[in-house]
C-alpha atoms as a PDB file:
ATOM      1  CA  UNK A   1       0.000   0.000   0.000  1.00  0.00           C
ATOM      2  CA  UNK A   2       1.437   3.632  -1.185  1.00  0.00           C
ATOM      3  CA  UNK A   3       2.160   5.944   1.429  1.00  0.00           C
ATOM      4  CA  UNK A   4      -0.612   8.656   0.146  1.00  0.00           C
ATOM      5  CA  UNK A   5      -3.055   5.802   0.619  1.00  0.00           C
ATOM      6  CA  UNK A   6      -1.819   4.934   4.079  1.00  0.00           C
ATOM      7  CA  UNK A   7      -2.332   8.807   4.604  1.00  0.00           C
ATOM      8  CA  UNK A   8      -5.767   9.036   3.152  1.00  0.00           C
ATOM      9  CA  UNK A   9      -6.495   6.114   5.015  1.00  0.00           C
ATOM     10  CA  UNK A  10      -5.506   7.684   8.540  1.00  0.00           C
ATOM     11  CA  UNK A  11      -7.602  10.697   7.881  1.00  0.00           C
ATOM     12  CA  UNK A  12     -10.755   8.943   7.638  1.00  0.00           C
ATOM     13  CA  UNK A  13     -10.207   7.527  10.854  1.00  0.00           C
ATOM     14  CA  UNK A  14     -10.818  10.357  12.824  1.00  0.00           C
ATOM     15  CA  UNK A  15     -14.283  10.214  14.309  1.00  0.00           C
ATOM     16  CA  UNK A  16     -17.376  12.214  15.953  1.00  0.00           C
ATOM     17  CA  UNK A  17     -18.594  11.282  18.859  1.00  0.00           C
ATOM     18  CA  UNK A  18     -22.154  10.070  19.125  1.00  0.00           C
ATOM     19  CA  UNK A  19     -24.522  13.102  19.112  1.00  0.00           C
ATOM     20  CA  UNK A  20     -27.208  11.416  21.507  1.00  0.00           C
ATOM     21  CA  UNK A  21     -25.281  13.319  24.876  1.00  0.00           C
ATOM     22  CA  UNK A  22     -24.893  16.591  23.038  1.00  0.00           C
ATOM     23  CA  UNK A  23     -28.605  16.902  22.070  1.00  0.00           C
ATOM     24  CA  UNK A  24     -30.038  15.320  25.960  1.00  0.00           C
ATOM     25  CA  UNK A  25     -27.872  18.289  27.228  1.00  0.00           C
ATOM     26  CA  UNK A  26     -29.174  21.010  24.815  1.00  0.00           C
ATOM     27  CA  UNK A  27     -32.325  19.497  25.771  1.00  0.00           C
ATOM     28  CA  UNK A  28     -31.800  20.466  29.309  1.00  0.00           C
ATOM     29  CA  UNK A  29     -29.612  23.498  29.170  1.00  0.00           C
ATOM     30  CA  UNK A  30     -32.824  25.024  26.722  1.00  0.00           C
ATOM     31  CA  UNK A  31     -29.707  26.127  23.886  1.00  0.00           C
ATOM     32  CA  UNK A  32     -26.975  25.119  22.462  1.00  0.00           C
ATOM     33  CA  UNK A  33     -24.635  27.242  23.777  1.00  0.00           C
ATOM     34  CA  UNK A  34     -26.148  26.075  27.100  1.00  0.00           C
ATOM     35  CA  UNK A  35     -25.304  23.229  26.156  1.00  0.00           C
ATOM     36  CA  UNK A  36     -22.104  23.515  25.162  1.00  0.00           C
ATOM     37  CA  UNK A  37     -21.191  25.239  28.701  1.00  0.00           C
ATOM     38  CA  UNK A  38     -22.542  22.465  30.358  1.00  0.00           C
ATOM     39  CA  UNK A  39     -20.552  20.394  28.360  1.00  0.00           C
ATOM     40  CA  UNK A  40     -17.582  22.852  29.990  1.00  0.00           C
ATOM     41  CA  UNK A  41     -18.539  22.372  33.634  1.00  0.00           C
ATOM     42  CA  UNK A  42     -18.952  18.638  32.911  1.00  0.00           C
ATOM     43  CA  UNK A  43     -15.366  18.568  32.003  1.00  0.00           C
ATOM     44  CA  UNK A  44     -13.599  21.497  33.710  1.00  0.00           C
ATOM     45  CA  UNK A  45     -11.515  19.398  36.028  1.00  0.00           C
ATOM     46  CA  UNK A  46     -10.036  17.262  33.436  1.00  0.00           C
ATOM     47  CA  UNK A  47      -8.906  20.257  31.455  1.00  0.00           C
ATOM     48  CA  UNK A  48      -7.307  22.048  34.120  1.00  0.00           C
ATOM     49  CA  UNK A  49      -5.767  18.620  35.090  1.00  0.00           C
ATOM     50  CA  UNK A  50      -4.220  18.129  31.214  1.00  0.00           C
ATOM     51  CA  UNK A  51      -1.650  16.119  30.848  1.00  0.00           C
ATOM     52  CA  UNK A  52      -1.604  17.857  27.178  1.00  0.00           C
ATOM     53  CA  UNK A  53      -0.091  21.427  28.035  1.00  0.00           C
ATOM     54  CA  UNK A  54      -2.999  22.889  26.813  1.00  0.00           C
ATOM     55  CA  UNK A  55      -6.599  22.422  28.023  1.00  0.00           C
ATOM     56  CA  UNK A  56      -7.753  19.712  25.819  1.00  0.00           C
ATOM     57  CA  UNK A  57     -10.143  16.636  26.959  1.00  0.00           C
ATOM     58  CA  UNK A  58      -9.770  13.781  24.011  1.00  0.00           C
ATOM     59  CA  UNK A  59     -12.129  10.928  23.628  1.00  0.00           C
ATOM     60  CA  UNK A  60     -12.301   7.558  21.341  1.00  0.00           C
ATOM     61  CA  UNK A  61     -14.719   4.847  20.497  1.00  0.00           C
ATOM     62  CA  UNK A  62     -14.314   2.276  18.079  1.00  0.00           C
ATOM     63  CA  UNK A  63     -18.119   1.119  16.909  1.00  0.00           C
ATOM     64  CA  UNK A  64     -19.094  -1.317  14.212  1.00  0.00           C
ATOM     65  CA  UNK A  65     -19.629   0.756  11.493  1.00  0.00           C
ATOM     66  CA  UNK A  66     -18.003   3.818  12.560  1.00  0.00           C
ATOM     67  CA  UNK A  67     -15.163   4.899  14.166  1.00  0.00           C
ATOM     68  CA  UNK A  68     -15.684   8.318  16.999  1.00  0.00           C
ATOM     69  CA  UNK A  69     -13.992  10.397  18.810  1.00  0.00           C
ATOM     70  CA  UNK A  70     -13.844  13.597  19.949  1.00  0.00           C
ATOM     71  CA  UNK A  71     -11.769  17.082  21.598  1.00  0.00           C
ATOM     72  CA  UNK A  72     -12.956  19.818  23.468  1.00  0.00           C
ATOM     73  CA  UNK A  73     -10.757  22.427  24.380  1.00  0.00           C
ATOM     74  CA  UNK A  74     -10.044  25.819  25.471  1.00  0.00           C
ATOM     75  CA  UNK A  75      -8.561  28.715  23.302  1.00  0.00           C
ATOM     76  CA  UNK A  76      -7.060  31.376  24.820  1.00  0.00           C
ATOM     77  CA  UNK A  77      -8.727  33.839  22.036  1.00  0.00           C
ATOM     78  CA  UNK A  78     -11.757  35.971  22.285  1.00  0.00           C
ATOM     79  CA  UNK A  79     -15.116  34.231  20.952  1.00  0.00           C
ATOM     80  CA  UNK A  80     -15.534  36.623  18.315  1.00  0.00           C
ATOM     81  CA  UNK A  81     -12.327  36.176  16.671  1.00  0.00           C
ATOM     82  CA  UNK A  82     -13.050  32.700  16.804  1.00  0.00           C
ATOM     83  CA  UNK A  83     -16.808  33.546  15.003  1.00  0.00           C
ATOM     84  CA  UNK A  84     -15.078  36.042  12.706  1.00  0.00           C
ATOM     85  CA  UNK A  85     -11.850  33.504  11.602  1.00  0.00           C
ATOM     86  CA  UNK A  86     -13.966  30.059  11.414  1.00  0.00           C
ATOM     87  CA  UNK A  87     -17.197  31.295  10.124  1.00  0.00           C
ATOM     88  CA  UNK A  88     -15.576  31.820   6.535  1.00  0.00           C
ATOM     89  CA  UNK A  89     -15.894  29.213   4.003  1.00  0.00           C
ATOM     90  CA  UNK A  90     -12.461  30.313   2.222  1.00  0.00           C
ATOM     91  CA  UNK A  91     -11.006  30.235   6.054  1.00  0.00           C
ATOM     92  CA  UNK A  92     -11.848  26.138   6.508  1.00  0.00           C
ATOM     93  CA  UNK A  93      -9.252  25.386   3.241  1.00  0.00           C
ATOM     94  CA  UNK A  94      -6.391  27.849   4.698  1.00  0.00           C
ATOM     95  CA  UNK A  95      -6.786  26.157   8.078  1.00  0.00           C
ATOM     96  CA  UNK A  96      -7.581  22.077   6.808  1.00  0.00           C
ATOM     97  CA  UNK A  97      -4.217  22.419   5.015  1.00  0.00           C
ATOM     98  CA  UNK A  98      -2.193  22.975   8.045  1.00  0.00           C
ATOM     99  CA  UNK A  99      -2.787  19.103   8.881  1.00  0.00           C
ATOM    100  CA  UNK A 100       0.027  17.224   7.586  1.00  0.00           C
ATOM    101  CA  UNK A 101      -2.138  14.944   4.810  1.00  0.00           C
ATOM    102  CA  UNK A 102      -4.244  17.981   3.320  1.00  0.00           C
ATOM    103  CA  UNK A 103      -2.930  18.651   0.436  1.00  0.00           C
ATOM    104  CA  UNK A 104      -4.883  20.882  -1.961  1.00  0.00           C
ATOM    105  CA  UNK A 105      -8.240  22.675  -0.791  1.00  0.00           C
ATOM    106  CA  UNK A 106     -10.547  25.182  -3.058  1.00  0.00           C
ATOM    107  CA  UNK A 107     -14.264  26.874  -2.306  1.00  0.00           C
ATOM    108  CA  UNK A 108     -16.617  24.858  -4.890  1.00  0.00           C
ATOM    109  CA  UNK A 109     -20.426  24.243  -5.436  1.00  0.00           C
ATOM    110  CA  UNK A 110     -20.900  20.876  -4.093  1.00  0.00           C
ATOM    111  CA  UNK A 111     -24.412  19.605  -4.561  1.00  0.00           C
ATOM    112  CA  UNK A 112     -25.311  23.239  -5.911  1.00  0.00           C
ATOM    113  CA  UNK A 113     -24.800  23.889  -2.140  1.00  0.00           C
ATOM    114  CA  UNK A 114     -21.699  26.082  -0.652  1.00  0.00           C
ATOM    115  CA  UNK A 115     -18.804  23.626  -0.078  1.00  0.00           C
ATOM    116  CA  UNK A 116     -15.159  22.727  -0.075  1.00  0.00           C
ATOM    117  CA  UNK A 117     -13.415  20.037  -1.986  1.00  0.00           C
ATOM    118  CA  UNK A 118     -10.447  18.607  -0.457  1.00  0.00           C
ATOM    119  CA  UNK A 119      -7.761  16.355  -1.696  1.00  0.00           C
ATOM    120  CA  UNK A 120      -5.911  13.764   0.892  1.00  0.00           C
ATOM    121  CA  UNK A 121      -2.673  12.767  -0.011  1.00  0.00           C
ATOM    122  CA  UNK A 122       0.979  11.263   1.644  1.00  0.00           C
ATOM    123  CA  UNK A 123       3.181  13.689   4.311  1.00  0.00           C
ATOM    124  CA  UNK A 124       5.616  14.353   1.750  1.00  0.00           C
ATOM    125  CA  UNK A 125       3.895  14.500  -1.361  1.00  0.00           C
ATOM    126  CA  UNK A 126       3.326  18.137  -2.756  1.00  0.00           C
ATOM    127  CA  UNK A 127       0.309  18.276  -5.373  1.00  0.00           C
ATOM    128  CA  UNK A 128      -2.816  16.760  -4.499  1.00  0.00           C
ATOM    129  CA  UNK A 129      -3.361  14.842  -7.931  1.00  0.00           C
ATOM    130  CA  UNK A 130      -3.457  11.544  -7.755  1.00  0.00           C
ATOM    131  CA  UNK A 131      -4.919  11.651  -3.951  1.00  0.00           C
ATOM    132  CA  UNK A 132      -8.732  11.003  -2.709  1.00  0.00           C
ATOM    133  CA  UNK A 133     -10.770  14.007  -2.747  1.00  0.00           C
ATOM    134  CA  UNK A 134     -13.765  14.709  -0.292  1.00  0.00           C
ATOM    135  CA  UNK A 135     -16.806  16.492  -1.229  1.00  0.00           C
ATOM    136  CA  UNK A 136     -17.407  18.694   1.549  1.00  0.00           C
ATOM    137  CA  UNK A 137     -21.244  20.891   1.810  1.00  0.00           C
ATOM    138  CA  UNK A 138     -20.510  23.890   3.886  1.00  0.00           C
ATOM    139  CA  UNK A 139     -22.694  25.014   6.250  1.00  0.00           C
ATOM    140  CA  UNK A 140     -22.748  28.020   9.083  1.00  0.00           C
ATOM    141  CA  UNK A 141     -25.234  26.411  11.176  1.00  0.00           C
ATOM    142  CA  UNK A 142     -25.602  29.110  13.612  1.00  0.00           C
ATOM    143  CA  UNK A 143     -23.298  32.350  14.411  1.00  0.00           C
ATOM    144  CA  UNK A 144     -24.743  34.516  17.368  1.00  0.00           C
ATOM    145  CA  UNK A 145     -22.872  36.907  20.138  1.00  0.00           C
ATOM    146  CA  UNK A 146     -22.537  33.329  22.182  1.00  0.00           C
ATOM    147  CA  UNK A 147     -22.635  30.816  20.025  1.00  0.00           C
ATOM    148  CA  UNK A 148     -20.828  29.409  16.563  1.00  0.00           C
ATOM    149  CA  UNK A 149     -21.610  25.913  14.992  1.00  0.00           C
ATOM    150  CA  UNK A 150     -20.344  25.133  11.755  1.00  0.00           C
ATOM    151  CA  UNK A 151     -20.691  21.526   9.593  1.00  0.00           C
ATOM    152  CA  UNK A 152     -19.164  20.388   6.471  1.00  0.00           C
ATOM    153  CA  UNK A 153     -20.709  17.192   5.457  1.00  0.00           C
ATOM    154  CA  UNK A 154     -19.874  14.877   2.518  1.00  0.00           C
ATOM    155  CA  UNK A 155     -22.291  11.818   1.736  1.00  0.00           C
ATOM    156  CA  UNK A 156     -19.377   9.245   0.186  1.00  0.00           C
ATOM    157  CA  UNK A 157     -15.659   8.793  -0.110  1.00  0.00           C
ATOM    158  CA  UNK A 158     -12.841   6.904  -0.513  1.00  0.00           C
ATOM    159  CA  UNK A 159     -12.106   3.026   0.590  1.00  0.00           C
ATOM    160  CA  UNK A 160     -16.200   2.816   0.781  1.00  0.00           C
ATOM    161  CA  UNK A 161     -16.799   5.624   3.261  1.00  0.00           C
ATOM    162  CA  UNK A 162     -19.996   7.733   3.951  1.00  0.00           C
ATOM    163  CA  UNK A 163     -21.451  10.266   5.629  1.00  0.00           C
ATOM    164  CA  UNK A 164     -18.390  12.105   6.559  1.00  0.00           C
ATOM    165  CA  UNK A 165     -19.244  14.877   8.758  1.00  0.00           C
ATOM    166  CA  UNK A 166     -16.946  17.568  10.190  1.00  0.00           C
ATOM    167  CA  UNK A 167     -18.465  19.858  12.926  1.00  0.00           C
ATOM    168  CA  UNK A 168     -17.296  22.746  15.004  1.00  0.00           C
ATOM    169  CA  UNK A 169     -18.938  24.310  17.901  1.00  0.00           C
ATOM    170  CA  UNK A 170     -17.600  27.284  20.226  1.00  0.00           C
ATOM    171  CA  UNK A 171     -19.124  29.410  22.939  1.00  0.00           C
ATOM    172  CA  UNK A 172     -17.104  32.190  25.325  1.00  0.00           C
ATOM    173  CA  UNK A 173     -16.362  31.272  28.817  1.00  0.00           C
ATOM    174  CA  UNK A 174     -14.671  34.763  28.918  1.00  0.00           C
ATOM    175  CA  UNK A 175     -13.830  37.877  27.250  1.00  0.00           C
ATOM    176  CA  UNK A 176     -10.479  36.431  26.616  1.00  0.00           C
ATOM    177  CA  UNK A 177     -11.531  32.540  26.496  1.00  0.00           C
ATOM    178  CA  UNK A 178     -13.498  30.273  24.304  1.00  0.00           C
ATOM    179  CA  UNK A 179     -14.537  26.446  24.531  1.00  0.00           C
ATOM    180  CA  UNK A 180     -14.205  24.570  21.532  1.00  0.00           C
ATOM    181  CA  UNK A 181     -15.520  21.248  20.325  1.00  0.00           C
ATOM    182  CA  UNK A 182     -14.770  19.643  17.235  1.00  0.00           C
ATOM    183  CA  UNK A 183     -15.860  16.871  15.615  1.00  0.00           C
ATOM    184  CA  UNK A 184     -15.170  14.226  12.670  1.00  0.00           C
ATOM    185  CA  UNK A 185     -17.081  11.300  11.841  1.00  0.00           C
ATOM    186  CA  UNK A 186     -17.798   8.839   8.786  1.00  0.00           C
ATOM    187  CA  UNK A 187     -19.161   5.259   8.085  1.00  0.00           C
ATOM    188  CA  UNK A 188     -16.537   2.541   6.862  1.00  0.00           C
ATOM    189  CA  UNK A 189     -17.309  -0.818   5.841  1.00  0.00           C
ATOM    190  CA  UNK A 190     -15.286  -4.010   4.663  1.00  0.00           C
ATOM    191  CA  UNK A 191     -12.658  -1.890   2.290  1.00  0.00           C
ATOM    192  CA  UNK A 192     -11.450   0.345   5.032  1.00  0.00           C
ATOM    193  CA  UNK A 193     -11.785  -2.314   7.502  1.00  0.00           C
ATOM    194  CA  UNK A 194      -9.301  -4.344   5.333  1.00  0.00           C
ATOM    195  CA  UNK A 195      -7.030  -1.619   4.730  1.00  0.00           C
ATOM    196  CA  UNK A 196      -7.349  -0.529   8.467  1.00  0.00           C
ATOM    197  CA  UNK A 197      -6.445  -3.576   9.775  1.00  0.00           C
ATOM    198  CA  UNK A 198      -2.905  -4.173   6.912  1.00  0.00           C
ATOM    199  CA  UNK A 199      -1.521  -1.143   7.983  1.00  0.00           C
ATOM    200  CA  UNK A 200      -1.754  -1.751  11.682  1.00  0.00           C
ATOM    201  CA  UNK A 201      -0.075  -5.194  11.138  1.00  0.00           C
ATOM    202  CA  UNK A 202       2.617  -3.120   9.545  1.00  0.00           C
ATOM    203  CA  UNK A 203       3.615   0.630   9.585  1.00  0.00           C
ATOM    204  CA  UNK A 204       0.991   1.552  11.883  1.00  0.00           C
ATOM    205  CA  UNK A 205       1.833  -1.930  14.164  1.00  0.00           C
ATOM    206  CA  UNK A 206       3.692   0.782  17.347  1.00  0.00           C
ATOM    207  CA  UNK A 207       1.845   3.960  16.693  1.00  0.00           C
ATOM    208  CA  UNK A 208      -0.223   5.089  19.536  1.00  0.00           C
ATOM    209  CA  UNK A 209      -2.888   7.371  20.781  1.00  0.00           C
ATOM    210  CA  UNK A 210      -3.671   9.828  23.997  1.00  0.00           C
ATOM    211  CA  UNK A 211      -5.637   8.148  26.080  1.00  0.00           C
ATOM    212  CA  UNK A 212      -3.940   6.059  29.170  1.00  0.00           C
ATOM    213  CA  UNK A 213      -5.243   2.403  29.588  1.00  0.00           C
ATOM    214  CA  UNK A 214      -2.451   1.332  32.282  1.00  0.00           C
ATOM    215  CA  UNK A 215       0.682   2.101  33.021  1.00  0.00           C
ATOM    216  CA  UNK A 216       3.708   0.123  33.239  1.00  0.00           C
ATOM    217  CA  UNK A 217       5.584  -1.291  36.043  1.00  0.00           C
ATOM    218  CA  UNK A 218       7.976   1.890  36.253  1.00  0.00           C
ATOM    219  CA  UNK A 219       5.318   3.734  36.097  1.00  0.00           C
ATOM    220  CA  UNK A 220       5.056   4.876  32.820  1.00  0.00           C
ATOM    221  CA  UNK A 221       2.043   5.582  30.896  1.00  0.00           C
ATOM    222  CA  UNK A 222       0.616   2.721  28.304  1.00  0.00           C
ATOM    223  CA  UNK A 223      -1.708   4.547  25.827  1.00  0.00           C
ATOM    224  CA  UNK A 224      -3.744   2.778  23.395  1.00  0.00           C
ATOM    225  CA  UNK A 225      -3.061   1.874  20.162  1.00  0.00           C
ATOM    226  CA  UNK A 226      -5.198   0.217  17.524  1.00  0.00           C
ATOM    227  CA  UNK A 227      -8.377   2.240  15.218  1.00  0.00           C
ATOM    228  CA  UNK A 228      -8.164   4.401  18.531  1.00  0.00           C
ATOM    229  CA  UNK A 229      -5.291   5.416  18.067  1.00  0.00           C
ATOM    230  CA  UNK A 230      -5.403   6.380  14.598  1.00  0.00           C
ATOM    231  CA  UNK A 231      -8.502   8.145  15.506  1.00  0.00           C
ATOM    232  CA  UNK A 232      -7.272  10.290  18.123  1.00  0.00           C
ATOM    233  CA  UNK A 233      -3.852  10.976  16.287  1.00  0.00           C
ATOM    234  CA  UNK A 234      -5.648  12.786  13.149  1.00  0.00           C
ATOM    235  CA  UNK A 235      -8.470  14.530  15.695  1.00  0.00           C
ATOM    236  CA  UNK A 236      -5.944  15.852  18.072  1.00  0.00           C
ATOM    237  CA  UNK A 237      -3.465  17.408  14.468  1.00  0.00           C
ATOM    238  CA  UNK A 238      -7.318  18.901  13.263  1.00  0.00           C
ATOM    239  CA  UNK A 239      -7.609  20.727  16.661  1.00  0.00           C
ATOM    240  CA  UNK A 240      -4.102  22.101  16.618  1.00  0.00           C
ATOM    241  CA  UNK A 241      -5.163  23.536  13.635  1.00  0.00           C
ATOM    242  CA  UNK A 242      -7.968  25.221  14.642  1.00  0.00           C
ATOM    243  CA  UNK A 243      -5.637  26.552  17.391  1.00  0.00           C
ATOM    244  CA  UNK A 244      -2.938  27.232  14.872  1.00  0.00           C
ATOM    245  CA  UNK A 245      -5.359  29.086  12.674  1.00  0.00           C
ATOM    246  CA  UNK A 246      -7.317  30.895  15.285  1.00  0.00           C
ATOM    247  CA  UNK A 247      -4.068  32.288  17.245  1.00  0.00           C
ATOM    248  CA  UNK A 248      -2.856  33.691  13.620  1.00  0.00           C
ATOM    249  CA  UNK A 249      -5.907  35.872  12.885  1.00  0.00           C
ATOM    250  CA  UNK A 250      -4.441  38.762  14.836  1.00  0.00           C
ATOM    251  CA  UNK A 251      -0.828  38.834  13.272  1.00  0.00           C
ATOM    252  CA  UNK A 252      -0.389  41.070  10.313  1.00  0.00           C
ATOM    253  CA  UNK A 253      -1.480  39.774   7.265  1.00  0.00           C
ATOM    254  CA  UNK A 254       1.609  39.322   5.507  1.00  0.00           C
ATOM    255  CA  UNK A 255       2.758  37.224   8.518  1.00  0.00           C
ATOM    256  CA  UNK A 256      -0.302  34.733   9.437  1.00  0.00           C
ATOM    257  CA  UNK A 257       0.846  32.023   7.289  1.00  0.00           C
ATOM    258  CA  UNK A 258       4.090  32.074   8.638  1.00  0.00           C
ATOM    259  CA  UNK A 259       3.001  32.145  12.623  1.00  0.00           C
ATOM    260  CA  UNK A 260       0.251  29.933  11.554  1.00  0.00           C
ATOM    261  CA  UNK A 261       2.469  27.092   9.994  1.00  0.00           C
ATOM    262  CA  UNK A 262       5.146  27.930  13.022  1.00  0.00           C
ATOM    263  CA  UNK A 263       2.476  27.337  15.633  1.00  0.00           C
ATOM    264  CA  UNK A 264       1.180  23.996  14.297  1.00  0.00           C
ATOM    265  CA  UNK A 265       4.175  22.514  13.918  1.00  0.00           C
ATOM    266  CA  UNK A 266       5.347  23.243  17.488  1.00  0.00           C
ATOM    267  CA  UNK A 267       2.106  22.354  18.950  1.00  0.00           C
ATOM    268  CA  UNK A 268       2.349  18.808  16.973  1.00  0.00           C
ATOM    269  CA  UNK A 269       6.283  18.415  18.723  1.00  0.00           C
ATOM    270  CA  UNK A 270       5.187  18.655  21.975  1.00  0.00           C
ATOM    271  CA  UNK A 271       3.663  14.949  21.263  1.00  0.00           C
ATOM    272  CA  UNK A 272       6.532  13.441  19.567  1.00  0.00           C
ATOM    273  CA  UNK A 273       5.268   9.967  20.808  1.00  0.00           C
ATOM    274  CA  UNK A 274       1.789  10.528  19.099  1.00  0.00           C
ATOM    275  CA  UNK A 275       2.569  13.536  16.149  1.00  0.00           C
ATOM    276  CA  UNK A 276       6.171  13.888  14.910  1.00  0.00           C
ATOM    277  CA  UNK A 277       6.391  12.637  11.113  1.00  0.00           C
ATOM    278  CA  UNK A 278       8.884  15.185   9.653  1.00  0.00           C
ATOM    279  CA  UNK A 279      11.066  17.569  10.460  1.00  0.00           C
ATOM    280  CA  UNK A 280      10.527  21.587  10.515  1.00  0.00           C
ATOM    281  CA  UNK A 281      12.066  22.038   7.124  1.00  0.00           C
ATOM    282  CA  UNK A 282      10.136  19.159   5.838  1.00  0.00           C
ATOM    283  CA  UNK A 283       6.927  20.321   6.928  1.00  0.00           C
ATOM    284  CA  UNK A 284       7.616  24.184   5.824  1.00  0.00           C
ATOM    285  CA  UNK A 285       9.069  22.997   2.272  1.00  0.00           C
ATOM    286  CA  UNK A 286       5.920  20.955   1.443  1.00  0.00           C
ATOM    287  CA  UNK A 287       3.548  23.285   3.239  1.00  0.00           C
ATOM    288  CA  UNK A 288       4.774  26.726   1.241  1.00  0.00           C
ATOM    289  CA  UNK A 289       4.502  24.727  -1.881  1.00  0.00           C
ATOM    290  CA  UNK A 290       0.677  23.829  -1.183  1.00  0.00           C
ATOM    291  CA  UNK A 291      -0.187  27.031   0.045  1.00  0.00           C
ATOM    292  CA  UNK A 292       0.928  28.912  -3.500  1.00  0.00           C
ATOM    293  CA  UNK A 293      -1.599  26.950  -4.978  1.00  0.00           C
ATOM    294  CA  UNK A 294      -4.720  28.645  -2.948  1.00  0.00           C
ATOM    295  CA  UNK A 295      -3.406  32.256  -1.119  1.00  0.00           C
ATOM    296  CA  UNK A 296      -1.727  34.772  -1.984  1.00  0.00           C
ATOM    297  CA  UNK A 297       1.278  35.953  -1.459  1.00  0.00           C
ATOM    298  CA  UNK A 298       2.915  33.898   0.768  1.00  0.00           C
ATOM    299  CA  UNK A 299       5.947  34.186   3.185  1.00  0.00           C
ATOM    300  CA  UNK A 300       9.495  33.787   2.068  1.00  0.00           C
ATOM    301  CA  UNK A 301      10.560  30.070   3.024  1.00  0.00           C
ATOM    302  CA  UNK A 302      13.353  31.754   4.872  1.00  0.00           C
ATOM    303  CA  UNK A 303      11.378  33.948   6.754  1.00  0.00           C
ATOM    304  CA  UNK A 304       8.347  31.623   7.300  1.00  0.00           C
ATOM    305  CA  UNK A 305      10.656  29.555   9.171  1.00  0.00           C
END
């Protein structure tokens, strides 16, 4: 199996969390921004407790037909730069191709609806030809003084995957703070099982995830492996993005790419164990490259760096 379809392959094993909890609790919190802040309170302890340097709360389940998992987290940016940077169609492509595997994104009419298309493709490869493409509807779902929810949704893709469905929902906790929660979820079926399960038995055999399951006699921490894994690896490089993306927004504009593709990178090396796939120069050379393709002007390598 190529390495672009290993990669394309990892990225559709990052998975949303059931929706059952998050509708009970807007049920009972009357909004969804209630909701969402109950959602905070519910987990306030375990983000202040991180083991992640940052406040982020990750989550996994492998089910039979679909693969979820989930982050929530806390940005130390004001809600409505949040609402301003990720309500913008144009703004999803900029940020989705900060994560390693993305390697083209463009605005397009999908299903005569508003949507991205975006093309999957191996960590060092440079164009996006040759790679899966997804099919993404975009859709602001809500954007109010408290509350942002946005969804990109694709019906089918590759390996024999449906219903892929991004989602992205913030609320303020304080003028200076917002809670985040995003989301990534698709249907698989014997193909991606398959394909799944050869590159765990190879490349993928030592690769692990976040979450603890034991720890070993000195102590250290065992963290699982397996579809979870996979799951939470892609989930938690999506997040950093948003972080990545988000933090950038106030930088002058001939210097955002540069602090944006700066920031993600450091935030993925502070989980080597999990994250690290190539070095700095690596990542910049490739990402520069992609980035010509979709805004402009960018950086100087040498300066972006």
């Amino acid at each position: 199996m190529s390495a672009a379809r290993i990669a394309v392959l990892l990225l559709l094993a990052c998975a949303l969390v059931a929706w059952s909890g998050a509708l009970a609790a807007q049920a009972a919190s009357g909004t969804p921004a209630g909701a969402l802040r109950a959602r905070y309170a519910q987990l306030e302890d375990r983000l202040n407790d991180s083991a992640f340097g940052l406040a982020l709360y990750v989550d996994s389940e492998q089910l039979p037909q679909r693969l979820a998992g989930d982050l929530y987290g806390v940005v130390n940016e004001p809600f409505t730069t949040v609402r301003g940077t990720l309500s913008d169609r144009p703004h999803w492509c900029e940020l989705l191709l900060l994560h390693i595997n993305v390697k083209d994104c463009r605005s397009a009419n999908v299903e005569r609806q508003d949507g991205i298309v975006v093309s999957l493709g191996g960590k060092n490869d440079v164009s996006g030809d040759g790679g899966a493409e997804l099919d993404y509807r975009f859709r602001l779902a809500a954007s109010t003084p408290d509350y942002l929810d946005v969804v990109l949704s694709a019906d089918k893709g590759p390996y024999g995957t449906t219903d892929h469905r991004i989602a992205l929902e913030a609320t303020p906790l304080s003028p200076t703070r917002t809670f985040i929660h995003l989301a990534y979820s698709h249907g698989y079926g014997p193909v991606a099982r398959l394909a799944l399960a050869a590159y765990l038995n190879t490349v993928g055999r030592d690769k692990v995830g976040f979450t603890v399951v034991s720890r070993a006699p000195n102590g250290e921490p065992v963290y699982v492996g397996g579809v979870r894994g996979i799951v939470e690896r892609n989930c938690m490089r999506y997040f950093l993005a948003v972080i990545a993306y988000v933090r950038g927004a106030t930088a002058p504009p001939d210097q955002r790419l540069a602090k944006r593709l700066s920031d993600w990178f450091d935030l993925t090396e502070r989980y080597p164990r999990q994250l690290h796939e190539v070095t700095r120069g690596q990542y910049f050379d490739t990402k520069l490259q992609e980035y010509r393709r979709i805004v402009r002007p960018v950086p100087d390598p040498q300066a972006a760096r």
